[in-house]
Protein backbone atom coordinates (compact mmCIF):
# COMPACT_ATOMS: atom_id res chain seq x y z
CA UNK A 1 3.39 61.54 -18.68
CA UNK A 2 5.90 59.84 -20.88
CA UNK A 3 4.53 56.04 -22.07
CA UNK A 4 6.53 53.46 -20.27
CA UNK A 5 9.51 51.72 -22.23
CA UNK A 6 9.50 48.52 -23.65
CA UNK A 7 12.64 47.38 -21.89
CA UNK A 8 11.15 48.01 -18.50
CA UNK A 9 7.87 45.53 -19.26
CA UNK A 10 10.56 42.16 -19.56
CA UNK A 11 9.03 41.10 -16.03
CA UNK A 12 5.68 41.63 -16.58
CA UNK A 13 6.26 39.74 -20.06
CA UNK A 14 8.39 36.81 -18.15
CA UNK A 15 5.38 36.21 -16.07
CA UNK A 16 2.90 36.36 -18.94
CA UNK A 17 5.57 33.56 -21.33
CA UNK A 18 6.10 31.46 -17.97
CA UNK A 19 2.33 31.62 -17.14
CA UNK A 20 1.57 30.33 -20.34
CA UNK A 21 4.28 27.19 -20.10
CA UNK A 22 2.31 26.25 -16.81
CA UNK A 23 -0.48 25.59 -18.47
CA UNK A 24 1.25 23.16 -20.93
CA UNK A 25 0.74 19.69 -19.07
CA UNK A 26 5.01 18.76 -19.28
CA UNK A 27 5.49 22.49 -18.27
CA UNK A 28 3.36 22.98 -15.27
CA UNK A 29 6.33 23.64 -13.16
CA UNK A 30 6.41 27.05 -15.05
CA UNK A 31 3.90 28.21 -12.19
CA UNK A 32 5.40 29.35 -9.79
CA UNK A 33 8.19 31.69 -11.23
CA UNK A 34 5.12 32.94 -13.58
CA UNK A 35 3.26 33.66 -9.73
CA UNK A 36 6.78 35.46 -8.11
CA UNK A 37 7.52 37.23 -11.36
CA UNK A 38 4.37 38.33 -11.98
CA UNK A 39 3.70 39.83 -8.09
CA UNK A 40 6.88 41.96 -8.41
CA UNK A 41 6.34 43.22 -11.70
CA UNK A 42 2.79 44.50 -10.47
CA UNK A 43 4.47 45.80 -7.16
CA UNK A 44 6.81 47.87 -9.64
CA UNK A 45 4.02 49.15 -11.51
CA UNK A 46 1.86 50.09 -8.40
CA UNK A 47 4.90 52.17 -7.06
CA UNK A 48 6.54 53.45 -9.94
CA UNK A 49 3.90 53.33 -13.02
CA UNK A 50 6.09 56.49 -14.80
CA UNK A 51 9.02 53.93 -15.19
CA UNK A 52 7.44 50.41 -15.19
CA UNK A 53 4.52 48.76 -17.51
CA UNK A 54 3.00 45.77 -18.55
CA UNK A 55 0.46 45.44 -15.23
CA UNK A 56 -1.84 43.55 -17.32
CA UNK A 57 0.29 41.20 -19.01
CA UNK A 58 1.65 40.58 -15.50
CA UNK A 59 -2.19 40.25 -14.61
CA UNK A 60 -2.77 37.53 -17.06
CA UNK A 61 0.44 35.61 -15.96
CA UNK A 62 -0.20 35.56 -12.32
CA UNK A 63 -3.54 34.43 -13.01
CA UNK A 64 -2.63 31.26 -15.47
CA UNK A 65 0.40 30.91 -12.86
CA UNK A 66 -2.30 30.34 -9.99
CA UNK A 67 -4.35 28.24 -12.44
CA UNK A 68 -1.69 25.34 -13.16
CA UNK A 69 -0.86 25.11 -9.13
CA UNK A 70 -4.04 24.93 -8.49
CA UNK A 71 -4.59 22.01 -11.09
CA UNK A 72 -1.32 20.55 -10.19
CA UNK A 73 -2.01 20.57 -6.29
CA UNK A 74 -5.76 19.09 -7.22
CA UNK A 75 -4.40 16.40 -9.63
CA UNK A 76 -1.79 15.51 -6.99
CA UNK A 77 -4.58 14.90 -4.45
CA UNK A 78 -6.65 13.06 -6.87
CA UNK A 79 -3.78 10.89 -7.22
CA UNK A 80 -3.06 10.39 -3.77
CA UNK A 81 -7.01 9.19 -3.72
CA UNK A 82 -6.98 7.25 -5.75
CA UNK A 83 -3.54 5.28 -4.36
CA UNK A 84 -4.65 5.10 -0.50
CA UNK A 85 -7.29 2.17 -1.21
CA UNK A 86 -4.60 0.59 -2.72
CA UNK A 87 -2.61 0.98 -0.10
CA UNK A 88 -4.78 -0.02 2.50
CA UNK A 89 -5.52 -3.02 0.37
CA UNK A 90 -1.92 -3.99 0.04
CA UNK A 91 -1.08 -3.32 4.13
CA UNK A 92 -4.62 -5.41 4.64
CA UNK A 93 -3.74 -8.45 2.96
CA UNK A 94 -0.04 -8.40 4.10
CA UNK A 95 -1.23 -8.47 7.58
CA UNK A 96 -3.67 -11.19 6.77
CA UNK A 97 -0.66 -13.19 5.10
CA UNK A 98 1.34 -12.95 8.29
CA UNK A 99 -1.55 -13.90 10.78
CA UNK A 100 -2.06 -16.93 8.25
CA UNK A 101 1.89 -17.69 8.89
CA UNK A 102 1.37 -17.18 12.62
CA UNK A 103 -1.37 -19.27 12.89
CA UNK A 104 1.13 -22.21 11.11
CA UNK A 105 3.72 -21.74 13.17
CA UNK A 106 1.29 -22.59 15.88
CA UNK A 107 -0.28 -25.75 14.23
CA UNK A 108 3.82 -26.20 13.08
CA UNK A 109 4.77 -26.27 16.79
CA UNK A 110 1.69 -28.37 18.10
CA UNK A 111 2.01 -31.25 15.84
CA UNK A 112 5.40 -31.45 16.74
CA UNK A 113 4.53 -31.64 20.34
CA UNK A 114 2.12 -34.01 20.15
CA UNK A 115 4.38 -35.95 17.91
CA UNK A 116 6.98 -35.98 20.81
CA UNK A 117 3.99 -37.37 23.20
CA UNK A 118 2.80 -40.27 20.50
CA UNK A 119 5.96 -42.27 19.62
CA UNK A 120 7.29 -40.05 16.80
CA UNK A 121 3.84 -40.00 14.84
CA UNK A 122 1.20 -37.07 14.08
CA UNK A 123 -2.15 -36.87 14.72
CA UNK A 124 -4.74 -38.45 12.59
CA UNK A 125 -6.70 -34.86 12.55
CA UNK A 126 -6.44 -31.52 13.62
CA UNK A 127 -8.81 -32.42 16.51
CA UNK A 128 -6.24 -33.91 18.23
CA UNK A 129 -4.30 -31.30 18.89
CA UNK A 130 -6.32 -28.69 19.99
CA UNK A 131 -4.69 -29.08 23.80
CA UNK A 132 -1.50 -27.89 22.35
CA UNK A 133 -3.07 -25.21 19.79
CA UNK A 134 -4.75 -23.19 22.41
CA UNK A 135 -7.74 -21.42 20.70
CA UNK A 136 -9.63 -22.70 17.75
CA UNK A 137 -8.76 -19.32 15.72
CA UNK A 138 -5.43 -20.80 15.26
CA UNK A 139 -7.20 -23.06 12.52
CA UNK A 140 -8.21 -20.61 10.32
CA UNK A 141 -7.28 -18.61 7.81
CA UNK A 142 -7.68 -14.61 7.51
CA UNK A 143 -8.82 -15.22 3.88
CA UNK A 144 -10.90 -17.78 4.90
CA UNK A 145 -14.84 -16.71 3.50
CA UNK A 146 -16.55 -19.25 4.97
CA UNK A 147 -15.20 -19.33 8.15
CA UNK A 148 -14.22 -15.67 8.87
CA UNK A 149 -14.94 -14.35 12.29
CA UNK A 150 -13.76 -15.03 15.46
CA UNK A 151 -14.48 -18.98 16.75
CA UNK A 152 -14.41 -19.99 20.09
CA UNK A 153 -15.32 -23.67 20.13
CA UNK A 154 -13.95 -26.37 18.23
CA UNK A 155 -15.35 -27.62 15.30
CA UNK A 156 -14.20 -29.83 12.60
CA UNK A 157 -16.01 -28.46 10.00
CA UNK A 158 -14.31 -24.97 10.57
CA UNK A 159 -10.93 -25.55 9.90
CA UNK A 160 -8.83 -23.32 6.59
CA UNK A 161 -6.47 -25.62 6.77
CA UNK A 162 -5.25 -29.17 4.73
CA UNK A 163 -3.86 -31.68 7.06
CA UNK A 164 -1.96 -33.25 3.97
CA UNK A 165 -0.44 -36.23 5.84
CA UNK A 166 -2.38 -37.59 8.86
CA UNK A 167 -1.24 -40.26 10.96
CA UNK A 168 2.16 -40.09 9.29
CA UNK A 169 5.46 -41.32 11.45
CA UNK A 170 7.32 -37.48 11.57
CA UNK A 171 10.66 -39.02 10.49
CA UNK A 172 8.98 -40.30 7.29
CA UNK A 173 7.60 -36.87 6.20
CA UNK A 174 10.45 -34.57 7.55
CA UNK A 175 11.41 -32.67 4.16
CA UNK A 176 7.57 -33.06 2.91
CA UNK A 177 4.86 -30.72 3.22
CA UNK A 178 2.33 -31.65 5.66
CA UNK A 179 -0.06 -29.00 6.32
CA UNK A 180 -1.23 -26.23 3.77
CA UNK A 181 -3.33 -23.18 3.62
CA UNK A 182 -5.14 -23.38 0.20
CA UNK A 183 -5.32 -19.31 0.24
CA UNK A 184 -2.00 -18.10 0.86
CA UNK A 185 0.04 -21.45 -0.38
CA UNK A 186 1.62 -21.37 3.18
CA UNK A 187 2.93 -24.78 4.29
CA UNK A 188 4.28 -26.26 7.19
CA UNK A 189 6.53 -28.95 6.70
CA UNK A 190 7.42 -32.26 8.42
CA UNK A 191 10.28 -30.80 9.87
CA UNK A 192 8.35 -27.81 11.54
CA UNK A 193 9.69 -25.61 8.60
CA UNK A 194 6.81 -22.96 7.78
CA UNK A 195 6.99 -20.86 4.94
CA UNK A 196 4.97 -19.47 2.34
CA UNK A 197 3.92 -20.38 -1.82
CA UNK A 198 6.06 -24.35 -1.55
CA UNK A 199 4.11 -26.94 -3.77
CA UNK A 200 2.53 -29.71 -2.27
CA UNK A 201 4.40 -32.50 -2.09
């Protein structure tokens, strides 16, 4: 049996060059034609070995082809690992910011009402209003450590946010802010304007 020619080994040598690339971190995409090449030119020498060669070097370039998608597919989970707390962190404390702009729209609405009720003027504390507010949650904030948890009495003491001007006549304080959330920077203002990261005024 004649010794297979050079010129019919290219595949087998395609795979071996192309496996090698994968494993070269800016080259890993070199896998996969390294894995196809290297499969056909070991089908060729299976079933015709008197006109094809090179089984080995096709061999060693499946193998390193398999070897960089493997490391590719494990880096890429790593990655995705290590970005899902992050994630979840950044989806956590959006959802916290809106509750926190929820829960001013609330207080936004209340004082306004009870405004409406007392000649123009807001309420001298937060107290006051807890007819209109509903549910004493309303008061604080998500981000709130002291005072996380679910509340289902009033209490002064357990309130997030800063009632910055008490007792004020609302057409005096209509483009100032006059409640704030000293986590977020949310604000309501005397207008019933509620928005988020306004200075104090």
């Amino acid at each position: 049996m004649n010794a297979p020619q050079k010129g019919k080994r290219t595949l087998a040598v395609t795979s071996l060059v192309l496996g090698i690339l994968s494993l070269v971190p800016l080259s890993i995409v070199a896998g996969i034609p390294a894995v196809i090449t290297g499969h056909i030119a070991r089908r060729r020498v299976e079933e015709a070995p008197d006109q094809y060669g090179g089984g080995r070097l096709a061999l060693a370039g499946l193998i390193m082809g398999y070897v960089s998608m493997a490391v590719a597919i494990g880096l890429g989970l790593l990655g995705v690992s290590m970005l899902a707390p992050l994630t979840d962190a950044r989806n956590r404390a959006q959802a916290q910011s809106i509750r926190c702009l929820n829960n001013l729209k609330q207080v936004s609405i209340a004082l306004r009402l009870y405004a409406a009720d007392h000649q123009g003027a807001f309420p001298t504390n937060f107290m006051q209003i807890t007819k209109q507010l509903g549910s004493p949650s309303v008061l604080i904030c998500p981000l709130d450590p002291e005072r996380s948890g679910s509340q289902r009495e009033w209490n002064p003491d357990r309130i997030s946010y800063e009632f910055l001007r008490p007792g004020e006549e609302q057409s005096k304080v209509v483009d100032e802010v006059i409640v704030s959330c000293p986590f977020h920077g949310h604000v309501v203002a005397g207008d019933g304007t509620v928005g988020g990261g306004l200075r104090k005024r």
